[in-house]
N, C-alpha and C. Protein backbone atom coordinates (compact mmCIF):
# COMPACT_ATOMS: atom_id res chain seq x y z
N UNK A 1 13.52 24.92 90.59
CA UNK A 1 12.11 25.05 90.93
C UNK A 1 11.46 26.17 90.11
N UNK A 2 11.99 27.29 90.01
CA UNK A 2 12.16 28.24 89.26
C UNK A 2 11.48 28.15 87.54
N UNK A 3 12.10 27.52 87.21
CA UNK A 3 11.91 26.86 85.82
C UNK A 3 10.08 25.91 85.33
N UNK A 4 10.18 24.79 86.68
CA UNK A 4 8.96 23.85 86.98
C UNK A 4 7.74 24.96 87.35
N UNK A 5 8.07 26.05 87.86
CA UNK A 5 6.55 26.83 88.13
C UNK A 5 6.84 27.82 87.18
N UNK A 6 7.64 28.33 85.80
CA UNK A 6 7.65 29.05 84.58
C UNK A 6 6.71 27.91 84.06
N UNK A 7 6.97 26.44 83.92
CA UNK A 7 6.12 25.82 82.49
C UNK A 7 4.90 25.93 83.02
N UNK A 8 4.24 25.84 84.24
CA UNK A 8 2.74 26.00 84.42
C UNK A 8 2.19 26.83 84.48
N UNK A 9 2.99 27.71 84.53
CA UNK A 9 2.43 29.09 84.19
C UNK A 9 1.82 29.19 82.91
N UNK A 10 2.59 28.85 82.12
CA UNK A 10 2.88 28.69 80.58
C UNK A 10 1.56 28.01 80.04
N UNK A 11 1.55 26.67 80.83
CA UNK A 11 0.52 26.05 80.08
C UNK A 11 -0.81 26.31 80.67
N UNK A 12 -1.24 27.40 81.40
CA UNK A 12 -2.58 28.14 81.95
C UNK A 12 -2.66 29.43 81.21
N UNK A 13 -2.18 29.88 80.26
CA UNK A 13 -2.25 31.32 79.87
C UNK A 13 -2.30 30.64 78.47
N UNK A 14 -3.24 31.41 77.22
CA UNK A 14 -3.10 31.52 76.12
C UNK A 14 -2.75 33.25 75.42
N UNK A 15 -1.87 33.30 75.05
CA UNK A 15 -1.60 34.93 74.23
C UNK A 15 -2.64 35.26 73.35
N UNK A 16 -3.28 36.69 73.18
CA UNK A 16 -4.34 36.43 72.15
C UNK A 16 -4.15 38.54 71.84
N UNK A 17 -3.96 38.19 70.69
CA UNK A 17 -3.71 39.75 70.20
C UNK A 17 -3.12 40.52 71.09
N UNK A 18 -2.12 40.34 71.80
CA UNK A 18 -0.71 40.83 72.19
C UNK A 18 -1.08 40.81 73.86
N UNK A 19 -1.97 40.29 74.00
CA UNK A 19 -2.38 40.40 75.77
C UNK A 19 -2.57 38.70 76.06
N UNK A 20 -2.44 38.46 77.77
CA UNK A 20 -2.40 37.18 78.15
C UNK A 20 -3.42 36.56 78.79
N UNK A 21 -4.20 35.51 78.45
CA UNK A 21 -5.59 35.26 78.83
C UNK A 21 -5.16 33.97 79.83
N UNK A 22 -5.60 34.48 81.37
CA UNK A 22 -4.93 33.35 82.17
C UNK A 22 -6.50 32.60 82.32
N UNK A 23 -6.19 31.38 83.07
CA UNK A 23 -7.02 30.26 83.24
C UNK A 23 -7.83 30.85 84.53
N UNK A 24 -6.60 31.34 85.48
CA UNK A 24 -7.35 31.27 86.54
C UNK A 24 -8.34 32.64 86.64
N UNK A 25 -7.89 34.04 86.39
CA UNK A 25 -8.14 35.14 86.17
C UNK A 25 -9.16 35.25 84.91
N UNK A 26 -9.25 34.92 83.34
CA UNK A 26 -10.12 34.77 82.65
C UNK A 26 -10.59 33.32 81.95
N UNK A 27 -11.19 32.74 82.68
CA UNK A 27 -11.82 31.25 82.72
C UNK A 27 -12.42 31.01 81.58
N UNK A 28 -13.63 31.83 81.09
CA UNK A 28 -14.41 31.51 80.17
C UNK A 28 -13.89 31.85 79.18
N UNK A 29 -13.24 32.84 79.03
CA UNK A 29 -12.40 33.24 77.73
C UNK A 29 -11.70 32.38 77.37
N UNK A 30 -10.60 31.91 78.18
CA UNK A 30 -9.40 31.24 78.43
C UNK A 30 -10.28 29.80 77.56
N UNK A 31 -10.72 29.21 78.04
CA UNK A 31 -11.44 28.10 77.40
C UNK A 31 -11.93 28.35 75.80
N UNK A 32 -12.54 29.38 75.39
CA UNK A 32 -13.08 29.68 74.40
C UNK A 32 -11.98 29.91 73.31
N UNK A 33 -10.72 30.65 74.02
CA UNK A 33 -9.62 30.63 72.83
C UNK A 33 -8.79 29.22 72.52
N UNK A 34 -8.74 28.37 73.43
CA UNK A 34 -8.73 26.45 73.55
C UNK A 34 -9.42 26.37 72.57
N UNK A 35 -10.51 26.40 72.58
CA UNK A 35 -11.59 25.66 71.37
C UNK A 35 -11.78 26.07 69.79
N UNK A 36 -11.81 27.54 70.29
CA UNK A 36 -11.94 28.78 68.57
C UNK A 36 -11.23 29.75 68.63
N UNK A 37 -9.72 29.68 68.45
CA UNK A 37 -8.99 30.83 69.11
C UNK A 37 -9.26 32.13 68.07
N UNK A 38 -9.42 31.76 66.86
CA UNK A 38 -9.38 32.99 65.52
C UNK A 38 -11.15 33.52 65.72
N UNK A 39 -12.26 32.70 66.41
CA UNK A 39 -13.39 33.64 66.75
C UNK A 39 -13.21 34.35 67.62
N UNK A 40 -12.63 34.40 68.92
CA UNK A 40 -12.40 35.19 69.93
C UNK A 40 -11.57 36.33 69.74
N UNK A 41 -10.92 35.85 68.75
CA UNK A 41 -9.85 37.12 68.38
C UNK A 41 -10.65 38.21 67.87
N UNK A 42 -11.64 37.69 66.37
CA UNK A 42 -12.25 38.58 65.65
C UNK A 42 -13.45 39.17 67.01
N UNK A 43 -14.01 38.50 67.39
CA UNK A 43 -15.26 38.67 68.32
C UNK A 43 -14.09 40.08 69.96
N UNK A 44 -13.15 40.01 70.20
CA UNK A 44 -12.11 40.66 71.10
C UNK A 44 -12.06 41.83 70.38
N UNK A 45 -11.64 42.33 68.94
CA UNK A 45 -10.97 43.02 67.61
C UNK A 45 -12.28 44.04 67.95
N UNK A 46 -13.48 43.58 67.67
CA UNK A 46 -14.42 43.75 67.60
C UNK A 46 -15.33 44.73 68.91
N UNK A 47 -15.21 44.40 70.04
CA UNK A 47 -15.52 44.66 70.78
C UNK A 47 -14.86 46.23 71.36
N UNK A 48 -13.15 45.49 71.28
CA UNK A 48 -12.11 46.61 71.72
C UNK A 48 -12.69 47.56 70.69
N UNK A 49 -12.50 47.46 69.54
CA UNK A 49 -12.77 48.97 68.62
C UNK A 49 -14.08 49.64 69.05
N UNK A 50 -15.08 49.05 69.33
CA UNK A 50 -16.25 49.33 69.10
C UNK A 50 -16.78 50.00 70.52
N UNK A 51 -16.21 49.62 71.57
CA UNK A 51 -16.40 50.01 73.24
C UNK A 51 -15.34 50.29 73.95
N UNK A 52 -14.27 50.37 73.41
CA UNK A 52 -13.00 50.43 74.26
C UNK A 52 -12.08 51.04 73.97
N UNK A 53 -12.40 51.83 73.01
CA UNK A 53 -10.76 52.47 72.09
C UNK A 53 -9.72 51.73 71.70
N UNK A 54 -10.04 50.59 71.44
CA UNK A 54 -9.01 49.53 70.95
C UNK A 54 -8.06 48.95 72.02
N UNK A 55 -8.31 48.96 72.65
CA UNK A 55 -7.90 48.43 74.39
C UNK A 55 -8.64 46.76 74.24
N UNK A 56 -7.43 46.16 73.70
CA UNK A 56 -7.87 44.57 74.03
C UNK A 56 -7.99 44.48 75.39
N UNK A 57 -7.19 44.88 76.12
CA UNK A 57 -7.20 44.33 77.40
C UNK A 57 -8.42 44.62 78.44
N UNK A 58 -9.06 45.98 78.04
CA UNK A 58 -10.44 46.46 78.41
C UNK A 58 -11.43 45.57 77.92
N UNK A 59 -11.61 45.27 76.67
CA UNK A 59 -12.60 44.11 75.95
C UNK A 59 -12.27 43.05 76.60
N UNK A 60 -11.12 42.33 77.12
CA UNK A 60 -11.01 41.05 77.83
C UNK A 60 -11.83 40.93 78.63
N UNK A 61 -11.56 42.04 79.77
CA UNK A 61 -12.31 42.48 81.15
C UNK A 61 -13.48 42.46 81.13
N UNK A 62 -14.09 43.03 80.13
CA UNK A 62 -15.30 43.36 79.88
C UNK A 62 -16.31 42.08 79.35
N UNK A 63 -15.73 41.61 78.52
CA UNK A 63 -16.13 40.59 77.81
C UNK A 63 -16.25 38.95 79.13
N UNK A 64 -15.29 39.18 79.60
CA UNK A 64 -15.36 38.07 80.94
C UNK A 64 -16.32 38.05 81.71
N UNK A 65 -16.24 39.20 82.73
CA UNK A 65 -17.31 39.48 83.42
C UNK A 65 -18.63 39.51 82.86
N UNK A 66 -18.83 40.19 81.69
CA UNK A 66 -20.05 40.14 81.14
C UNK A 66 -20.51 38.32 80.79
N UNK A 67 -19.92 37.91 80.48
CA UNK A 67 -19.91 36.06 80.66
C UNK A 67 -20.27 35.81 81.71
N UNK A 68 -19.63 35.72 82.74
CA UNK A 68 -19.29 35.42 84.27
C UNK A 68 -20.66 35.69 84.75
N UNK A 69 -21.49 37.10 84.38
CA UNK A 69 -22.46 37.40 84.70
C UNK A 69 -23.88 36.86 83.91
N UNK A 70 -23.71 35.91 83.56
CA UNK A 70 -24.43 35.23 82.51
C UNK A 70 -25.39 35.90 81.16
N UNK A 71 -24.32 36.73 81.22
CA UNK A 71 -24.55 37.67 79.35
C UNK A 71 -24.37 36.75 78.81
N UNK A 72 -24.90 35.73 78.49
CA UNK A 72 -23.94 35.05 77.02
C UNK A 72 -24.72 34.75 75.95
């Protein structure tokens, strides 16, 4: 059973510059790296340096919610 709830895990998360973008937790992102994964990266790269001290994982956060909140 063990194994059967590792692959779905698997296939709800995309990796994106060394951090894990889940489906359920970052939705809009999560979709956006599906579609254009090398813009989100540069547009993530971007953000982290520029507002975050290079903290992808802060730019994730940030970048979500600010979506979520209909920044877009």
């Amino acid at each position: 059973m063990k194994k059967l709830s590792s692959f779905f895990e698997k296939k709800q998360s995309i990796k994106i510059l060394g951090e894990i973008l889940n489906q359920e937790s970052e939705p809009i992102l999560y979709q956006k790296a599906k579609t254009n994964k090398p813009e989100l990266k540069r547009q993530l790269k971007s953000v982290a340096e520029k507002w975050h001290q290079g903290s992808v994982r802060s730019a994730i956060l940030a970048l979500e919610s600010d979506l979520q909140h209909g920044l877009k």
